[in-house]
PDB file of N, CA and C in Angstrom:
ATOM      1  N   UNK A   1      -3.791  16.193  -2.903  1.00  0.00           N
ATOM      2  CA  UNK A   1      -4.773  16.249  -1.857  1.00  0.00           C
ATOM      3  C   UNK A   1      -4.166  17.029  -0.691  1.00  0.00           C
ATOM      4  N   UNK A   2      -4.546  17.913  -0.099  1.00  0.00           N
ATOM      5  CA  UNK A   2      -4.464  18.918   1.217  1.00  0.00           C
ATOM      6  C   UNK A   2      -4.501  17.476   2.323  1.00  0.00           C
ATOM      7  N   UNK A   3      -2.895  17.608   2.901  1.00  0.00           N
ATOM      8  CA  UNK A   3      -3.715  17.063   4.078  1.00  0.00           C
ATOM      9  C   UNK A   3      -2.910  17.711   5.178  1.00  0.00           C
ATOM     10  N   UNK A   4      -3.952  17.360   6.003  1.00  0.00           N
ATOM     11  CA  UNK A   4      -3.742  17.609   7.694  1.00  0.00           C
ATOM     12  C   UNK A   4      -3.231  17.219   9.007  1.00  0.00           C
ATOM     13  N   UNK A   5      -2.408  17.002   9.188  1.00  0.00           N
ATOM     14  CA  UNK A   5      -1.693  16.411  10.572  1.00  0.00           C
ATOM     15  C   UNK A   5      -1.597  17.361  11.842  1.00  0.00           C
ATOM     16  N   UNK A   6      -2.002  16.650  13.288  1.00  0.00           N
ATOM     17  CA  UNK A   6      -1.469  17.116  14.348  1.00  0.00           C
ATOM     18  C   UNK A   6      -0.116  16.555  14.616  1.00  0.00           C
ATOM     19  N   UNK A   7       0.849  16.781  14.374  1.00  0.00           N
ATOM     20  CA  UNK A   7       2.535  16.400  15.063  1.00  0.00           C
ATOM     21  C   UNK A   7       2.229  15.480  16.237  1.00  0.00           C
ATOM     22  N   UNK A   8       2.984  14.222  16.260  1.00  0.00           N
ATOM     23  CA  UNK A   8       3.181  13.432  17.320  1.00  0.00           C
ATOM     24  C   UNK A   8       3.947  13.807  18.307  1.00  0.00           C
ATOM     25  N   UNK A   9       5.244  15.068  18.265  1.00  0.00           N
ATOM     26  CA  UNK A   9       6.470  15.672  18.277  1.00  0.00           C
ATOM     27  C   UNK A   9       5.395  16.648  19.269  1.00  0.00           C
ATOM     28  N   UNK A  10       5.486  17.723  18.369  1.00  0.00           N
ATOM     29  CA  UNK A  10       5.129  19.030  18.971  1.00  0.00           C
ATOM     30  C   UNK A  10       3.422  19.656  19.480  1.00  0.00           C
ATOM     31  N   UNK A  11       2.651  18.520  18.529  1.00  0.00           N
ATOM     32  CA  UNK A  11       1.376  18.934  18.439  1.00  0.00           C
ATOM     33  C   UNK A  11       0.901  19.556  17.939  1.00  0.00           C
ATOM     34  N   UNK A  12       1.710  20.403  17.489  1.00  0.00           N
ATOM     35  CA  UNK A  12       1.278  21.472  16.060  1.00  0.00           C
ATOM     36  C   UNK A  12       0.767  20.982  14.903  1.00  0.00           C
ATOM     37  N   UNK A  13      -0.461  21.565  14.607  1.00  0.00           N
ATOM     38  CA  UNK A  13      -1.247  21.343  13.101  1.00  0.00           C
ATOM     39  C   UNK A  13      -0.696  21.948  12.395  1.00  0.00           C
ATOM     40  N   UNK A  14      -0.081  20.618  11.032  1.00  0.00           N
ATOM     41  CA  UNK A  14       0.007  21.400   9.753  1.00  0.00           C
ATOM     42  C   UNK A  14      -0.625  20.915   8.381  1.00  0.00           C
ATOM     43  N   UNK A  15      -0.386  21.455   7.497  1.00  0.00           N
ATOM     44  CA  UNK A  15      -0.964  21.096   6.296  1.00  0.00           C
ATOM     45  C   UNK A  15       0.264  20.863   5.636  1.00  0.00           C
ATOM     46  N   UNK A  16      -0.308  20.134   4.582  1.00  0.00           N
ATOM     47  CA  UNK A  16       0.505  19.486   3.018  1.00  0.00           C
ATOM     48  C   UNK A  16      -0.122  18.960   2.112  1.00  0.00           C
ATOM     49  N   UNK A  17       0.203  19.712   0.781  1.00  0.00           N
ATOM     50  CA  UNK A  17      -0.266  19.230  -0.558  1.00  0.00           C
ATOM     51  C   UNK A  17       0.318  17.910  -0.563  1.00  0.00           C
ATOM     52  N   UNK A  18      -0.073  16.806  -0.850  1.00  0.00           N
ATOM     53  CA  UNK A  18       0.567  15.625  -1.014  1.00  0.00           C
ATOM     54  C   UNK A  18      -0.600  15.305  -2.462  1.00  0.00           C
ATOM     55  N   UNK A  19       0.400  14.576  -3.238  1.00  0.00           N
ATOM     56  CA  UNK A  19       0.041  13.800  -4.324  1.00  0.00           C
ATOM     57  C   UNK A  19      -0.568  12.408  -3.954  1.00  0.00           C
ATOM     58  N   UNK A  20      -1.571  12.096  -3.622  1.00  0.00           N
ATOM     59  CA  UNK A  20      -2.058  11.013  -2.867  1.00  0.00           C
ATOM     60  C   UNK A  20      -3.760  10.959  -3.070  1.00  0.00           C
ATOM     61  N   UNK A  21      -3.827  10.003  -3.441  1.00  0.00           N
ATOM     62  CA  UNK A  21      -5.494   9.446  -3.454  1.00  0.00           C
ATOM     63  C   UNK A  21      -6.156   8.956  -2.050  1.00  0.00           C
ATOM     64  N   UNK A  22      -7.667   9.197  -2.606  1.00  0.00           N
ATOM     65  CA  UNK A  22      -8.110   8.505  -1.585  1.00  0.00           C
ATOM     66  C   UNK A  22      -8.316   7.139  -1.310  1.00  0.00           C
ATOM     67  N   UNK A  23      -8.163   6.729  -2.315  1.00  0.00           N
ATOM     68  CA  UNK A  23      -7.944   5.118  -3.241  1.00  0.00           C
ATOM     69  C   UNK A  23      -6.515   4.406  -2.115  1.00  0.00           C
ATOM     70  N   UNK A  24      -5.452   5.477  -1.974  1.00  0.00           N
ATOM     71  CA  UNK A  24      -4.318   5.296  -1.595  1.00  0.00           C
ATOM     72  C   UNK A  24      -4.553   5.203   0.231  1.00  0.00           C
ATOM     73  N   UNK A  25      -5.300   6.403   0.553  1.00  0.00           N
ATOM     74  CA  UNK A  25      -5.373   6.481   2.082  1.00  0.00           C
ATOM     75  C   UNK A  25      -6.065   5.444   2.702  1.00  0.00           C
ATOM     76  N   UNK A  26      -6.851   4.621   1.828  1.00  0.00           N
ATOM     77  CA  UNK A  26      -7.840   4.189   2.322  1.00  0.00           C
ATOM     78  C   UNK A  26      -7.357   2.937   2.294  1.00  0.00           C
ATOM     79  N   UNK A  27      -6.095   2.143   1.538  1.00  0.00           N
ATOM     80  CA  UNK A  27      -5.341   1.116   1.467  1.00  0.00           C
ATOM     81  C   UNK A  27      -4.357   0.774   2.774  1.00  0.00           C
ATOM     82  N   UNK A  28      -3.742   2.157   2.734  1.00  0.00           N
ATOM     83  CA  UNK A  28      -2.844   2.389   3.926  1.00  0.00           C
ATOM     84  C   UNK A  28      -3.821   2.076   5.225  1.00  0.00           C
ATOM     85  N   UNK A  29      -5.052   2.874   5.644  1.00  0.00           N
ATOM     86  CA  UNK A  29      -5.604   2.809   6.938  1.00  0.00           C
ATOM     87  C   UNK A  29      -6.503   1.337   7.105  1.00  0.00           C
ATOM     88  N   UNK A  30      -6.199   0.505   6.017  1.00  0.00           N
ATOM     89  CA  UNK A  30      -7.026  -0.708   6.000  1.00  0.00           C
ATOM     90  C   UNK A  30      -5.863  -1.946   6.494  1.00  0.00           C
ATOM     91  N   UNK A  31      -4.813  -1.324   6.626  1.00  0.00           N
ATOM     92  CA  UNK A  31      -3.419  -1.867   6.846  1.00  0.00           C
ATOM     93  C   UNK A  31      -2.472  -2.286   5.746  1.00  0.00           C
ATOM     94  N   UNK A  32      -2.291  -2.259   4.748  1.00  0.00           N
ATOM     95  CA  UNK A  32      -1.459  -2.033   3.883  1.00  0.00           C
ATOM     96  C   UNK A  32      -0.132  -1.152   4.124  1.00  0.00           C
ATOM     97  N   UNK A  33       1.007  -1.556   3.908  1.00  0.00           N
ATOM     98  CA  UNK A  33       2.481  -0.908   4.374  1.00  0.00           C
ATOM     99  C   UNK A  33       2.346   0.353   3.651  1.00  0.00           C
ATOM    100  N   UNK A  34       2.258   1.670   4.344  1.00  0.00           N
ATOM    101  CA  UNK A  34       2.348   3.082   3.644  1.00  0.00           C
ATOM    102  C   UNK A  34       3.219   3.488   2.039  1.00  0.00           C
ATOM    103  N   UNK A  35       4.398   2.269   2.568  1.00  0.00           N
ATOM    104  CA  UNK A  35       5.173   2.705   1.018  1.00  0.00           C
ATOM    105  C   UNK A  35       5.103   1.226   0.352  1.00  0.00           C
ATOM    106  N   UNK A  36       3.693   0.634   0.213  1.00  0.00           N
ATOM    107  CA  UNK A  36       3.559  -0.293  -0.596  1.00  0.00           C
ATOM    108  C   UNK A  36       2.056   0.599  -1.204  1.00  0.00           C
ATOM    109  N   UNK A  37       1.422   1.025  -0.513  1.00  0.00           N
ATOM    110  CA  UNK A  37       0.181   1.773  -0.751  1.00  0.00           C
ATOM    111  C   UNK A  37      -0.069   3.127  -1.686  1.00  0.00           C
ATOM    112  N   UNK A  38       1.773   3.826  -0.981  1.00  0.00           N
ATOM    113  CA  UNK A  38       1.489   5.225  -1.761  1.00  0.00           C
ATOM    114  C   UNK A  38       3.392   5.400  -2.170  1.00  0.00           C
ATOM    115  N   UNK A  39       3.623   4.080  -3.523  1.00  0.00           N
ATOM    116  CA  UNK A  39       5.071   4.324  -4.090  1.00  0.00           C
ATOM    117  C   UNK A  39       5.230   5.338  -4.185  1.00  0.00           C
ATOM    118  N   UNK A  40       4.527   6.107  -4.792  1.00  0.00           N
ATOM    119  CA  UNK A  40       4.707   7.201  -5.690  1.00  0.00           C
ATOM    120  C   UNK A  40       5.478   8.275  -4.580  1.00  0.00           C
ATOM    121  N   UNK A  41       4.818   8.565  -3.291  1.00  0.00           N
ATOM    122  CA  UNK A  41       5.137   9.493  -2.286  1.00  0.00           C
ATOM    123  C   UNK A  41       7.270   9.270  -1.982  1.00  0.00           C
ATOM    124  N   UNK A  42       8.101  10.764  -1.298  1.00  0.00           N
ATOM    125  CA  UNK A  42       8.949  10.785  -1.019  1.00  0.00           C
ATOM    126  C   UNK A  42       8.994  10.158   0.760  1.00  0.00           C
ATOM    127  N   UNK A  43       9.988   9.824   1.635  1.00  0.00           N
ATOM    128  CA  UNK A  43      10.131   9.092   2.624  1.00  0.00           C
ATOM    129  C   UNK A  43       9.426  10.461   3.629  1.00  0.00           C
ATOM    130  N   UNK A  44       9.352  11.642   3.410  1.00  0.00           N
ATOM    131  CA  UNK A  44       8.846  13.463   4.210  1.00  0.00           C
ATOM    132  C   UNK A  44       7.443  13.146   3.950  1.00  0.00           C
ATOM    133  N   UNK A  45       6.739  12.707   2.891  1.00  0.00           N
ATOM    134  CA  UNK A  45       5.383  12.795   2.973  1.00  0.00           C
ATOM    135  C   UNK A  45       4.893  11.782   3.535  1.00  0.00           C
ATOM    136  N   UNK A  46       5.285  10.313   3.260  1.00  0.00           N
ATOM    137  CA  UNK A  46       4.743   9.152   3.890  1.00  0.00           C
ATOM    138  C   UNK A  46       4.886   9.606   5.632  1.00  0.00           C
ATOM    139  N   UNK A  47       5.713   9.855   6.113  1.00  0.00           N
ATOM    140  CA  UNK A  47       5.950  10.273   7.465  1.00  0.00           C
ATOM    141  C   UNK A  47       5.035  11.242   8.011  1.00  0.00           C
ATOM    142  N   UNK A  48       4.651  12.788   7.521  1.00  0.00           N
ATOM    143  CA  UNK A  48       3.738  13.482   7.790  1.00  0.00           C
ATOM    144  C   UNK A  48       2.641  12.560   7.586  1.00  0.00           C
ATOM    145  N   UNK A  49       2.308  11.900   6.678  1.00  0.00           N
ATOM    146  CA  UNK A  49       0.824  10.971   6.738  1.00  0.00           C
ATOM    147  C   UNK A  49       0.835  10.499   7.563  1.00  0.00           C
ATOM    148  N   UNK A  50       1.905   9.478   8.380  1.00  0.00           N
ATOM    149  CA  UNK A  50       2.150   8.877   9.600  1.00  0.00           C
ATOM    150  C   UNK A  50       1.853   9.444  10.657  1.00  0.00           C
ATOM    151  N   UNK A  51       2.388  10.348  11.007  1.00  0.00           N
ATOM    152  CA  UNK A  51       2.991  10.889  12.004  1.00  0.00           C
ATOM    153  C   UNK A  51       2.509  13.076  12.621  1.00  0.00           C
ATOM    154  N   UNK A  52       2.473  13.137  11.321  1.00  0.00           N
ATOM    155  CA  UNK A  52       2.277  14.882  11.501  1.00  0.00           C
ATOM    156  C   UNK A  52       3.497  15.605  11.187  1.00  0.00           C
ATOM    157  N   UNK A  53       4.759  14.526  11.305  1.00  0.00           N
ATOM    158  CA  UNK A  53       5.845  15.238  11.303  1.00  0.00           C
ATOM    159  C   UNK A  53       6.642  15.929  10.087  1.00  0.00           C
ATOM    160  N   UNK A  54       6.610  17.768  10.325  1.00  0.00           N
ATOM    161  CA  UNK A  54       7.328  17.782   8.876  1.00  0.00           C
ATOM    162  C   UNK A  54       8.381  18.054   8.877  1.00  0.00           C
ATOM    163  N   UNK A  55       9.338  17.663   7.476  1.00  0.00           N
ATOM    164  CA  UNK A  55      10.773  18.060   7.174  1.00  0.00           C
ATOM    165  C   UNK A  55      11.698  18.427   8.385  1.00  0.00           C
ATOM    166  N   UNK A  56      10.686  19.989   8.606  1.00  0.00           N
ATOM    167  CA  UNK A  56      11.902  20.976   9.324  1.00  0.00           C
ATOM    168  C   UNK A  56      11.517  20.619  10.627  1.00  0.00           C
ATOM    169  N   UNK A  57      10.580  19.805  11.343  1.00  0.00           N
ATOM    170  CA  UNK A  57      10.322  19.589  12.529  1.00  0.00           C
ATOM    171  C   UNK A  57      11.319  18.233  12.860  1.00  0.00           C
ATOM    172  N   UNK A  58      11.303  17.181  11.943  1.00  0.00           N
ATOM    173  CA  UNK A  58      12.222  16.353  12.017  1.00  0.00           C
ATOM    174  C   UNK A  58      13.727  16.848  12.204  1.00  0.00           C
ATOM    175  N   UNK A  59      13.827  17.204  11.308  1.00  0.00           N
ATOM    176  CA  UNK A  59      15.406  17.837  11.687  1.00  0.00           C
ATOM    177  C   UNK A  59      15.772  18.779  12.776  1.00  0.00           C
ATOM    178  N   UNK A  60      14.756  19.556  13.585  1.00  0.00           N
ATOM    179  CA  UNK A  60      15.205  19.802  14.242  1.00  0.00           C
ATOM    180  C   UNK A  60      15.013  19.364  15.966  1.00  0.00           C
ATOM    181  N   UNK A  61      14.251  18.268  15.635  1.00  0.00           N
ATOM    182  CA  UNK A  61      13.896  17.482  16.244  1.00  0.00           C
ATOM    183  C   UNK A  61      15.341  16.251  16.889  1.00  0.00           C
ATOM    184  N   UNK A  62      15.710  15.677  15.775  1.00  0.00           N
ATOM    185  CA  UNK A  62      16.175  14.561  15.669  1.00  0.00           C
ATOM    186  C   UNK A  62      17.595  15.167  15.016  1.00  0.00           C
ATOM    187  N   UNK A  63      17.949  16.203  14.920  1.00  0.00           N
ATOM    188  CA  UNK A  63      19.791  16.428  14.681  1.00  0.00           C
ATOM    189  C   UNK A  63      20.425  15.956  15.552  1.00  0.00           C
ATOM    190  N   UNK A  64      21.847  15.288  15.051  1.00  0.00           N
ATOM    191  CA  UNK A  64      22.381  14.841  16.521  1.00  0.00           C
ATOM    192  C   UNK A  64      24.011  15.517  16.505  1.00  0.00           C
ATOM    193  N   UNK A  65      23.846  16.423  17.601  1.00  0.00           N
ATOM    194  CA  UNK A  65      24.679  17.974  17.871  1.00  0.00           C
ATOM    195  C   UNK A  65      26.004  16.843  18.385  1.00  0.00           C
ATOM    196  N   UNK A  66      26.080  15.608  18.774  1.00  0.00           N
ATOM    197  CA  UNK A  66      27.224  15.277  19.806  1.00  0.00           C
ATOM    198  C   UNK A  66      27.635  14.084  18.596  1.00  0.00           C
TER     199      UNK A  66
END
């Protein structure tokens, strides 16, 4: 499924193919724990579903230089 996030971070809209039902989204937004709802997903996709945030925005977000 294509999905869509605005970033909590930056605000930037992005997209992602995620392997995810609507069966699944609709568990999660009913309150069900994201990684009880959608096992199948890696800890990068459950988060963009969360959040907006991707991969390379996290990391360069949240590296810690010190």
């Amino acid at each position: 499924m294509i999905i869509t996030r605005q970033s909590i971070l930056s605000k930037k809209i992005s997209t992602m193919d995620i392997d995810v039902s609507h069966e699944q989204i609709a568990l999660w937004e009913g309150g069900m724990l994201i990684q009880n709802a959608m096992p199948n997903l890696c800890e990068d996709e459950r988060e963009f579903i969360m959040t907006g945030i991707t991969p390379d925005e996290w990391d360069a977000h949240m590296c810690d230089d010190g």
